[in-house]
N, C-alpha and C. Protein backbone atom coordinates (compact mmCIF):
# COMPACT_ATOMS: atom_id res chain seq x y z
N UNK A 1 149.18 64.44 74.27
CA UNK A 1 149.16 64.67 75.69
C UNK A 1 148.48 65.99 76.08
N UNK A 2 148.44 67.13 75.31
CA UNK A 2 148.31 68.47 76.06
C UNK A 2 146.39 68.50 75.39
N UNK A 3 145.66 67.48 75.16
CA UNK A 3 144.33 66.90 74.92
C UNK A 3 143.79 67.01 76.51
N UNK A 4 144.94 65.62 76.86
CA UNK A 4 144.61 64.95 78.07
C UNK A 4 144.65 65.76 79.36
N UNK A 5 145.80 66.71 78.87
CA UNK A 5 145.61 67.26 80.08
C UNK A 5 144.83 68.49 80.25
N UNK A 6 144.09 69.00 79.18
CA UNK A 6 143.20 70.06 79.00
C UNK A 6 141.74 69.15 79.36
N UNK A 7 141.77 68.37 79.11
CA UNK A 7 140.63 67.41 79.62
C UNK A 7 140.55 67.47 81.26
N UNK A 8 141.83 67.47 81.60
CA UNK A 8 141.55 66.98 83.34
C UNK A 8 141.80 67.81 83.96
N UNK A 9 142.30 68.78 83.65
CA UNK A 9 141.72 70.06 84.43
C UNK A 9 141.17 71.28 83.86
N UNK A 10 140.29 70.54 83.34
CA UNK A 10 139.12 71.58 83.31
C UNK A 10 138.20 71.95 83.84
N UNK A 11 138.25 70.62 85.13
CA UNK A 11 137.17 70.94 86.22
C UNK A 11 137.73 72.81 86.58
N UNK A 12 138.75 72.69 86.80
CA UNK A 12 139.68 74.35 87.53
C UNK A 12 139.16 75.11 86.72
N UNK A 13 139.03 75.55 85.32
CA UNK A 13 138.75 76.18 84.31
C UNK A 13 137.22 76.69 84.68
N UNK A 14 136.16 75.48 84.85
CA UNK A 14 134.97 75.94 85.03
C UNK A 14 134.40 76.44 86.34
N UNK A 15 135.24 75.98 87.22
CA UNK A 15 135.28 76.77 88.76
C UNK A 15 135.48 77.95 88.94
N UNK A 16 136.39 78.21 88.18
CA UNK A 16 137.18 79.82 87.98
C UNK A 16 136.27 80.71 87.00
N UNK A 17 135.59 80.27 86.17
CA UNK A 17 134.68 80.63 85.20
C UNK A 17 133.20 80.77 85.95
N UNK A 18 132.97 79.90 86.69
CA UNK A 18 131.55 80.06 87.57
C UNK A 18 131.83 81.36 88.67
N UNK A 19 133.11 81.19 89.21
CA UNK A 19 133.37 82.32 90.16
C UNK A 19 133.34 83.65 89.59
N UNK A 20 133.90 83.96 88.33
CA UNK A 20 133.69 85.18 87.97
C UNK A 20 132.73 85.27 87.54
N UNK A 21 131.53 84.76 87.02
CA UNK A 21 130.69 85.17 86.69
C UNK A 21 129.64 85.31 87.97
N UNK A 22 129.32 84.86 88.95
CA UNK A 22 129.26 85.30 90.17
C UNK A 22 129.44 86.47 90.53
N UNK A 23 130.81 87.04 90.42
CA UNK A 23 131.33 88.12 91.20
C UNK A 23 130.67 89.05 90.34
N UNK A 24 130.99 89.05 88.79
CA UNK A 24 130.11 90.14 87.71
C UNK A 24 128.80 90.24 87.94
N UNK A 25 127.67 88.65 88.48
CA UNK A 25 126.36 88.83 88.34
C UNK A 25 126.22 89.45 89.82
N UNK A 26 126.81 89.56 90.92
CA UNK A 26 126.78 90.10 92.34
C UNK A 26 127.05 92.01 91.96
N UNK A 27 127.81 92.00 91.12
CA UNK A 27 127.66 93.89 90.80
C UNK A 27 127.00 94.56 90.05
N UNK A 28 126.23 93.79 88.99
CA UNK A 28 125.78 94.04 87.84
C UNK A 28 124.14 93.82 88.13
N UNK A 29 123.93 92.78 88.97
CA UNK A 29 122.02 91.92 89.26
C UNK A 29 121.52 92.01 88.27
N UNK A 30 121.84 91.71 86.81
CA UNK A 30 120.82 91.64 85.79
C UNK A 30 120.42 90.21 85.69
N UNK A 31 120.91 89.44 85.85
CA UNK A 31 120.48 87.68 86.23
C UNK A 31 121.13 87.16 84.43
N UNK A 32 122.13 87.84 83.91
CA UNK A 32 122.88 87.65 82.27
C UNK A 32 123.74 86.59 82.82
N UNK A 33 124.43 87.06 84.06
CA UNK A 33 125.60 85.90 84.54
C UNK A 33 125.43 84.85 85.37
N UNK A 34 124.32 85.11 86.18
CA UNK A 34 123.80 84.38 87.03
C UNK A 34 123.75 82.91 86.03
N UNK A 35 123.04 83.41 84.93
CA UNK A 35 122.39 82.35 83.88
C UNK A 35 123.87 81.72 83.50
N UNK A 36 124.67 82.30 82.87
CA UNK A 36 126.08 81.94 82.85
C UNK A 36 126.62 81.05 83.52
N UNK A 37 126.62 81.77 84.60
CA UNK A 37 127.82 80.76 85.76
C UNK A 37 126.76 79.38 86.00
N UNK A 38 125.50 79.57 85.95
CA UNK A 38 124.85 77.94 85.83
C UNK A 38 124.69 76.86 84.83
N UNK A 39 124.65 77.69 83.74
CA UNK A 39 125.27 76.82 82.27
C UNK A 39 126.66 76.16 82.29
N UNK A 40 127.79 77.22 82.95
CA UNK A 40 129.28 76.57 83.41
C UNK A 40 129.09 75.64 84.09
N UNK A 41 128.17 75.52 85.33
CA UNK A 41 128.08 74.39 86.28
C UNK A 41 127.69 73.40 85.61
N UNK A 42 127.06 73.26 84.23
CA UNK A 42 126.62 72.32 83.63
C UNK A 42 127.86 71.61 82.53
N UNK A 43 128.29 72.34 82.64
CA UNK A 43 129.64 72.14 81.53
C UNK A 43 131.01 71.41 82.65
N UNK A 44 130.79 71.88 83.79
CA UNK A 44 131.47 71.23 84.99
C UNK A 44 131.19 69.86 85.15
N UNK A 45 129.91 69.88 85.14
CA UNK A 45 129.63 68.23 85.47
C UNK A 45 129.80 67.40 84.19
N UNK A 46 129.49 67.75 83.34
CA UNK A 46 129.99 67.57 81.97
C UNK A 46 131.22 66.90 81.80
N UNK A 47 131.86 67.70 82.59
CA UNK A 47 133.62 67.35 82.61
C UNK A 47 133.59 66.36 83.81
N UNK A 48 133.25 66.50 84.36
CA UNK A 48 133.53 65.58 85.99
C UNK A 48 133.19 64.39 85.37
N UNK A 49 131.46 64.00 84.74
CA UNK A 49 131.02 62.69 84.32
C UNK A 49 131.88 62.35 83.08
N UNK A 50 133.35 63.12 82.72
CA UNK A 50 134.29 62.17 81.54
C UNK A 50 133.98 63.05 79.97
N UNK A 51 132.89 63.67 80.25
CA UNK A 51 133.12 64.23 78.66
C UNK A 51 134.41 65.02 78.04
N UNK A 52 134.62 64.92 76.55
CA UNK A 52 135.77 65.95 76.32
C UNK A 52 135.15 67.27 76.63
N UNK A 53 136.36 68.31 76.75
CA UNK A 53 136.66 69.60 76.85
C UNK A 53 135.51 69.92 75.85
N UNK A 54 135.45 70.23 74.98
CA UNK A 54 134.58 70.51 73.99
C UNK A 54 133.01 70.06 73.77
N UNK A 55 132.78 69.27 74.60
CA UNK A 55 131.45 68.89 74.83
C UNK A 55 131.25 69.55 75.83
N UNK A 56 131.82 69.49 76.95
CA UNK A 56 131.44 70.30 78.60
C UNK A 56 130.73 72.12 77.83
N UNK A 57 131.87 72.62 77.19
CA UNK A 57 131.61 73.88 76.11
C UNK A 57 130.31 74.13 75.83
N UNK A 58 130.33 72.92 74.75
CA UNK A 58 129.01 72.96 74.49
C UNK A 58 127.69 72.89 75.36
N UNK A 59 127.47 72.20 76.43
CA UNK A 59 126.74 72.01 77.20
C UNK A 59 126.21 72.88 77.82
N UNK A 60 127.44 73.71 78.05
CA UNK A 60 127.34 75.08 78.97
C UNK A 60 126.59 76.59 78.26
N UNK A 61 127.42 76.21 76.87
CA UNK A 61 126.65 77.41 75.91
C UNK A 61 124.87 77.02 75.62
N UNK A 62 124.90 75.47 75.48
CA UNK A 62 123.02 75.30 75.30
C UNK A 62 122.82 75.61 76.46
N UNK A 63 122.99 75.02 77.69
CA UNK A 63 122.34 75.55 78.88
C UNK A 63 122.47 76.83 79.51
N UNK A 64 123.00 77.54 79.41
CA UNK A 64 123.34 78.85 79.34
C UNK A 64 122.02 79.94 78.69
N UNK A 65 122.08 79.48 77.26
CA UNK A 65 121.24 79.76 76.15
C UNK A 65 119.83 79.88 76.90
N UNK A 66 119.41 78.51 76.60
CA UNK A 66 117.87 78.28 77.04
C UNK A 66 117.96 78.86 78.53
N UNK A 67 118.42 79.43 79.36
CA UNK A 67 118.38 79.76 80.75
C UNK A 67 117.85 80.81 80.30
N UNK A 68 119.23 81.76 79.73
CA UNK A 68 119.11 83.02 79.46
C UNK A 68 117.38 83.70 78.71
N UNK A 69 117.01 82.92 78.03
CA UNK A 69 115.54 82.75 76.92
C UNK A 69 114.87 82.59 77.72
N UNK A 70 114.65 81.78 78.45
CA UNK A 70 113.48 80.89 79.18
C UNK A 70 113.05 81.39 80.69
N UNK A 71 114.71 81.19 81.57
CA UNK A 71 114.74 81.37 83.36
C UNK A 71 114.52 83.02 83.39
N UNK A 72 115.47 83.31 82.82
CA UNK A 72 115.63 85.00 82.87
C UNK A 72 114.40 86.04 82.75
N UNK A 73 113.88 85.99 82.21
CA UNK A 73 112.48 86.67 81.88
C UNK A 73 111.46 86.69 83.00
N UNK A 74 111.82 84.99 83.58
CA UNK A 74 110.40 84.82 84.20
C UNK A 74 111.56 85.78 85.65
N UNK A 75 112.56 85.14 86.14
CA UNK A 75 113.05 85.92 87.03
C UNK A 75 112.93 87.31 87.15
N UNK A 76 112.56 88.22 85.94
CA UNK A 76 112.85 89.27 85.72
C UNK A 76 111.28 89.93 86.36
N UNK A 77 110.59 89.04 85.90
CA UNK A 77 109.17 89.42 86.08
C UNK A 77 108.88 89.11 87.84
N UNK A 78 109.32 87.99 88.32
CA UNK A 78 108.70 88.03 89.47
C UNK A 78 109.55 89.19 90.68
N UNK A 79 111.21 89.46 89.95
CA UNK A 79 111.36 90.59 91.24
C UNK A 79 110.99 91.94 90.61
N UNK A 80 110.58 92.09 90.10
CA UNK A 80 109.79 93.37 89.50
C UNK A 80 108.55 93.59 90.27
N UNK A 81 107.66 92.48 90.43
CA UNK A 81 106.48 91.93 90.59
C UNK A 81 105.70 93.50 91.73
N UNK A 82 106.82 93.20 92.85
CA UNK A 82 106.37 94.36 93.89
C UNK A 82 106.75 95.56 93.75
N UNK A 83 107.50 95.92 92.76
CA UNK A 83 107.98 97.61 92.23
C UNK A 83 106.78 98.13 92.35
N UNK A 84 107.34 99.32 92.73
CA UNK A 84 106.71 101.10 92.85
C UNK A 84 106.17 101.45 91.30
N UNK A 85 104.37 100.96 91.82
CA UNK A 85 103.95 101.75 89.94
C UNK A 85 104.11 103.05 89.89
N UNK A 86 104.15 103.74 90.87
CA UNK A 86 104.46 105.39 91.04
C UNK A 86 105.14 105.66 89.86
N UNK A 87 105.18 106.48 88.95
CA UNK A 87 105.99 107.39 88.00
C UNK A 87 106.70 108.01 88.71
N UNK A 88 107.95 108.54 88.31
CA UNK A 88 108.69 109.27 88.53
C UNK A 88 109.61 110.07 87.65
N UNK A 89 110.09 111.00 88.48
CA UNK A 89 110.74 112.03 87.24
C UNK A 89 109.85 112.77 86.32
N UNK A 90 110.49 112.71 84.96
CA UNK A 90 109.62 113.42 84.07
C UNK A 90 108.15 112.93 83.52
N UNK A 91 108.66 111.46 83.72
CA UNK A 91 107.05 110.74 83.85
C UNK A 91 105.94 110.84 84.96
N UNK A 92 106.30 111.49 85.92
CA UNK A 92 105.25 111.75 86.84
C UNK A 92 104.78 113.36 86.22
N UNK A 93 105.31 113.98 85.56
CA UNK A 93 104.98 115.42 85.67
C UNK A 93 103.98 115.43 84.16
N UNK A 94 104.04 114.58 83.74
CA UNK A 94 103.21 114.18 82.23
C UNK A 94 101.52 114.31 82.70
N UNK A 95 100.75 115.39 82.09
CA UNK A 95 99.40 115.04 82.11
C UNK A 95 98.97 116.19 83.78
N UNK A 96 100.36 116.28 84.10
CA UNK A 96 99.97 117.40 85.44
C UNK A 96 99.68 118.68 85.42
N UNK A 97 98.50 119.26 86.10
CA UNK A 97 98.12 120.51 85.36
C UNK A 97 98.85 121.83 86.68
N UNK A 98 98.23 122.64 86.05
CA UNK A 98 99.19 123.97 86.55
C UNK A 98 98.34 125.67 86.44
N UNK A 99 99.19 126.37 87.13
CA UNK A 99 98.51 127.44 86.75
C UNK A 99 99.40 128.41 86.41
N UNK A 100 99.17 129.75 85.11
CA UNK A 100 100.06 130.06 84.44
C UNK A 100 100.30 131.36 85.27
N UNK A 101 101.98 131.64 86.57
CA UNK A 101 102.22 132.07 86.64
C UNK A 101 102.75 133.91 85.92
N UNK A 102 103.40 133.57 85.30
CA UNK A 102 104.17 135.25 84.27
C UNK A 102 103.17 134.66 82.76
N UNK A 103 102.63 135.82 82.85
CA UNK A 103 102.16 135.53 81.47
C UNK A 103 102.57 135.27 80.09
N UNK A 104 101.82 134.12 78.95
CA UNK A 104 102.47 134.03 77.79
C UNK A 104 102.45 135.24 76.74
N UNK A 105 104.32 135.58 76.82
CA UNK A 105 104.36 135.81 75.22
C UNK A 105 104.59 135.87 74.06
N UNK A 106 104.20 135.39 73.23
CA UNK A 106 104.53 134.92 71.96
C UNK A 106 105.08 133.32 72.28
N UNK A 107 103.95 133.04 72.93
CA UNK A 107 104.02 131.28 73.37
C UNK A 107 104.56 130.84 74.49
N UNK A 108 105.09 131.60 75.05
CA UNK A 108 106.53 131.02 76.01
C UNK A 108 105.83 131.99 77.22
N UNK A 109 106.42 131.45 79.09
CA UNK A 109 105.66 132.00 79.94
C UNK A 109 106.14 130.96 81.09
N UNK A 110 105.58 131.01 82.27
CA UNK A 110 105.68 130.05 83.40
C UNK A 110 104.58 130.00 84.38
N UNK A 111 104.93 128.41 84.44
CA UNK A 111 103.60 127.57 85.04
C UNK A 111 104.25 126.73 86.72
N UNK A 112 103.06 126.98 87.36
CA UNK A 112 103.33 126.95 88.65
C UNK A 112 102.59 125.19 88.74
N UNK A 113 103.36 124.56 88.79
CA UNK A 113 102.60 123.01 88.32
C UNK A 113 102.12 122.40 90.24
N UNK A 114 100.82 121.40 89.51
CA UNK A 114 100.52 120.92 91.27
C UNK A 114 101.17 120.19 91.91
N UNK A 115 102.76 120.08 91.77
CA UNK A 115 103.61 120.00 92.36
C UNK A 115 104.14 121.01 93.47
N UNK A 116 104.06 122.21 93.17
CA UNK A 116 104.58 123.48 93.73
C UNK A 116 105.96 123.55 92.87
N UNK A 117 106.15 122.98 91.66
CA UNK A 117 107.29 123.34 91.02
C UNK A 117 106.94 124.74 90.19
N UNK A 118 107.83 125.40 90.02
CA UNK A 118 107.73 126.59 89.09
C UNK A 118 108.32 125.87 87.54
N UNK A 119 107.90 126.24 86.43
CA UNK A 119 108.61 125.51 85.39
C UNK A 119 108.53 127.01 84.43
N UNK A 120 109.70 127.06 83.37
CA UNK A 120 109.95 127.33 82.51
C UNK A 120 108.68 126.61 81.40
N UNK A 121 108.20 127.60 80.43
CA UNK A 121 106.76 126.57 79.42
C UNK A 121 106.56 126.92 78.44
N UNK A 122 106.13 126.46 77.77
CA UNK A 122 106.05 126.80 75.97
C UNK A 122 104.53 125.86 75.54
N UNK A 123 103.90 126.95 75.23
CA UNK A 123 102.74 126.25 74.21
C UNK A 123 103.65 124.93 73.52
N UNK A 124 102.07 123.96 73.25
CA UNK A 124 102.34 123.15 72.30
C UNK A 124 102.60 123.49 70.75
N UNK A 125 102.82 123.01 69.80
CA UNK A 125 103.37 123.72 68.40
C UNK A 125 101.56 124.12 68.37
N UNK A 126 100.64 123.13 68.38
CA UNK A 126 99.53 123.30 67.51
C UNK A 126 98.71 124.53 68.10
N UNK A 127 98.95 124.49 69.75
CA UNK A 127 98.44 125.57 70.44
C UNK A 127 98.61 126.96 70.15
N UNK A 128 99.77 127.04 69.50
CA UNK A 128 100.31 128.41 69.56
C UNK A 128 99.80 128.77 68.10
N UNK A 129 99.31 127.54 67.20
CA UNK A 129 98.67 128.48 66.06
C UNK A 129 97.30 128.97 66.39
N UNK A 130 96.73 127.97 67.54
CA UNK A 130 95.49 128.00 67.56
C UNK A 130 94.50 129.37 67.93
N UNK A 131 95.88 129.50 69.23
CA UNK A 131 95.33 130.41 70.47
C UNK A 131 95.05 132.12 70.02
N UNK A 132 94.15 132.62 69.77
CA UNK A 132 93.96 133.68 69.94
C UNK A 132 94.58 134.61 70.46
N UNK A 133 94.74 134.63 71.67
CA UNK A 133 95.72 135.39 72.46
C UNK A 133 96.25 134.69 73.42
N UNK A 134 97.75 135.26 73.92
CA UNK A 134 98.18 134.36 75.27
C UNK A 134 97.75 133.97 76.32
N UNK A 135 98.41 133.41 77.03
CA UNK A 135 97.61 132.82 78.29
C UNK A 135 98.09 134.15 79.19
N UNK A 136 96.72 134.15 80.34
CA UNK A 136 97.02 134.91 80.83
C UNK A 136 97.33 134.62 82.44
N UNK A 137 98.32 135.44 83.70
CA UNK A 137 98.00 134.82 84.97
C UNK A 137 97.07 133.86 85.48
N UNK A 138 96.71 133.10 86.07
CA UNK A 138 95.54 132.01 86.46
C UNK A 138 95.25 131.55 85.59
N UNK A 139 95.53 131.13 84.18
CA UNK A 139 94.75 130.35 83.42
C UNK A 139 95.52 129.20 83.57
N UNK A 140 94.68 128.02 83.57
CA UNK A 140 95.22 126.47 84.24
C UNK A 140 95.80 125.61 82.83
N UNK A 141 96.93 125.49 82.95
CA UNK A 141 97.09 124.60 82.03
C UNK A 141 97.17 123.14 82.23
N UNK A 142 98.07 121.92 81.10
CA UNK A 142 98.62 120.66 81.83
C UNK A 142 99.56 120.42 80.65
N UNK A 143 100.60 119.61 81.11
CA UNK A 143 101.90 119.50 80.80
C UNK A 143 101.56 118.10 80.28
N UNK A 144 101.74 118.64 78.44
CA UNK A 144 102.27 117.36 77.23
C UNK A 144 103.21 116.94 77.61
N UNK A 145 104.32 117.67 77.52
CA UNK A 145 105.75 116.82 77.81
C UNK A 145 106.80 117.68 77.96
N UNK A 146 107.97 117.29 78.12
CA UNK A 146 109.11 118.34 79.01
C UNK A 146 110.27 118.15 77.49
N UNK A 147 110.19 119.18 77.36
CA UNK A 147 111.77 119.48 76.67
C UNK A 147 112.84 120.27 77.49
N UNK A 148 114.06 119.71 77.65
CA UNK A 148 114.92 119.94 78.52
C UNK A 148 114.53 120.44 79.61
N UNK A 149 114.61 121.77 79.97
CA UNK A 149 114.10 122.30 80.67
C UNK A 149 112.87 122.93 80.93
N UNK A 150 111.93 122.76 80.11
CA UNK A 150 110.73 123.68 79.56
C UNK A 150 109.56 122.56 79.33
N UNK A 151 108.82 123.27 80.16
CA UNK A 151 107.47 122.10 80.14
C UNK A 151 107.00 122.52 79.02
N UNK A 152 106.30 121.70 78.03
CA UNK A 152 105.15 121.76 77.14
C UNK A 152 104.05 121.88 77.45
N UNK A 153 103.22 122.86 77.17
CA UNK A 153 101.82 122.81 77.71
C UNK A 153 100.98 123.14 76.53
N UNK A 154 99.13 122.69 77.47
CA UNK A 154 98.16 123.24 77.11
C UNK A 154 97.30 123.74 77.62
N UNK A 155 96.62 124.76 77.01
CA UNK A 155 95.28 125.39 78.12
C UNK A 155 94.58 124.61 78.63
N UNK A 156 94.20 124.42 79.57
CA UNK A 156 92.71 123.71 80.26
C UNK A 156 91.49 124.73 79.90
N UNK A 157 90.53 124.09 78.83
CA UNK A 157 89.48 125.18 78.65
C UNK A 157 88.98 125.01 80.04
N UNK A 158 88.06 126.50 80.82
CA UNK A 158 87.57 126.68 81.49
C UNK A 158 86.20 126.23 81.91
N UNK A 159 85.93 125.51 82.50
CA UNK A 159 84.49 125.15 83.01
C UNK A 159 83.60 126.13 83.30
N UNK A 160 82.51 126.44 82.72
CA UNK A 160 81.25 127.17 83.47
C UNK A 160 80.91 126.21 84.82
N UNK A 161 80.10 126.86 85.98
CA UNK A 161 79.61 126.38 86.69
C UNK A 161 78.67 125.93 86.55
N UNK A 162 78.14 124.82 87.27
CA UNK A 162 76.67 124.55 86.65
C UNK A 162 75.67 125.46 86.97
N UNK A 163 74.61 125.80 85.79
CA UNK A 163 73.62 126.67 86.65
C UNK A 163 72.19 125.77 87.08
N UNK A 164 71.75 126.36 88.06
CA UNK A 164 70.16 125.25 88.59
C UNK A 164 69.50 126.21 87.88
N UNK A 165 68.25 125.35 87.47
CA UNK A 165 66.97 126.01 86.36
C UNK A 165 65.98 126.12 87.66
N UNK A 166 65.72 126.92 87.61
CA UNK A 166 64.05 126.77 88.86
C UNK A 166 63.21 125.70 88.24
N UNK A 167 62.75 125.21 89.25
CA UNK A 167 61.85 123.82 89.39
C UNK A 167 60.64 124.40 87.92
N UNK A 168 60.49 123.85 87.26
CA UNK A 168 58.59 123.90 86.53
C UNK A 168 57.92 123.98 87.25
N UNK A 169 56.92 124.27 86.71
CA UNK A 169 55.49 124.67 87.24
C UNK A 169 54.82 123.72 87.72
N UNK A 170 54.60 123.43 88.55
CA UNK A 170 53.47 122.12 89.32
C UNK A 170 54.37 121.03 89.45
N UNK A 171 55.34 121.36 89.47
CA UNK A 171 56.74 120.20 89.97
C UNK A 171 56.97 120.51 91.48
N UNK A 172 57.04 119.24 91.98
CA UNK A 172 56.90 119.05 94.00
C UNK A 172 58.22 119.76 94.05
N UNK A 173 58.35 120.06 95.29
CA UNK A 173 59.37 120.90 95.82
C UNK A 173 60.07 119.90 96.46
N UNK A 174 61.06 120.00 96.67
CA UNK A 174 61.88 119.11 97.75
C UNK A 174 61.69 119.68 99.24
């Protein structure tokens, strides 16, 4: 008897099972439960069209499964689709150049980045064998990468300006 009656109400079981997973995929939006509570709905009907308890189970865990593999991903991709490519945080400050406020010494110094942030900075390891002498006020650097608080940097070698050659000899004038 206690077969039969785990059989016939199990519709309640998977109702109650679809609802919480609902309520978890409504706080959580990763689309893990969403996939869930629709595999249960499959395990519901499962039960409604007469199957045992243990088949509905099953039904719910394959469909569940292949949701999770298959639906999920692509869901994942299309609300992504319109996200902000903007970087942010420490990933926006990657590759941003600067100019070296207090001068470096013995590697270490601060850089006024084109943010208008002031940063705490430290040569790169390889820089600091390289460099001749420290950096000095105005010399422009750009930021490898951030350790805790302390940007990583490197010099920006300096550009000459271009110089104009006077025209050759028997060359038209503009």
């Amino acid at each position: 008897m206690p077969a039969d009656v785990l059989t016939s109400w199990a519709w309640v079981f998977w109702l109650a099972l679809i609802l919480v997973f609902l309520v978890i995929e409504v706080l959580s939006l990763s689309f893990v439960f969403l996939m869930l509570a629709v595999g249960s709905v499959g395990g519901l009907v499962a039960g409604l069209l007469g199957a045992q308890w243990y088949v509905g189970f099953f039904v719910a865990a394959v469909l569940s499964l292949l949701l999770l593999f298959f639906v999920r991903p692509l869901l994942l991709r299309l609300t992504h689709r319109g996200a902000d490519p903007a970087r942010s945080n420490i990933d926006a400050l990657l590759g941003t150049s600067g100019t070296v406020v207090v001068a470096f010494q013995e590697g270490r110094g601060q850089v006024k980045l084109a943010n208008g942030e002031t940063w705490t900075a430290r040569l790169t390891h390889h820089q600091t064998a390289n460099l001749a002498g420290d950096l000095l006020e105005g010399n422009r650097v750009q930021v490898d990468s951030i350790d805790g608080a302390t940007a990583v940097v490197s010099p920006i070698p300096t550009q000459l300006a271009p110089v104009e050659l006077p025209p050759a000899k028997g060359a038209p004038r503009e």
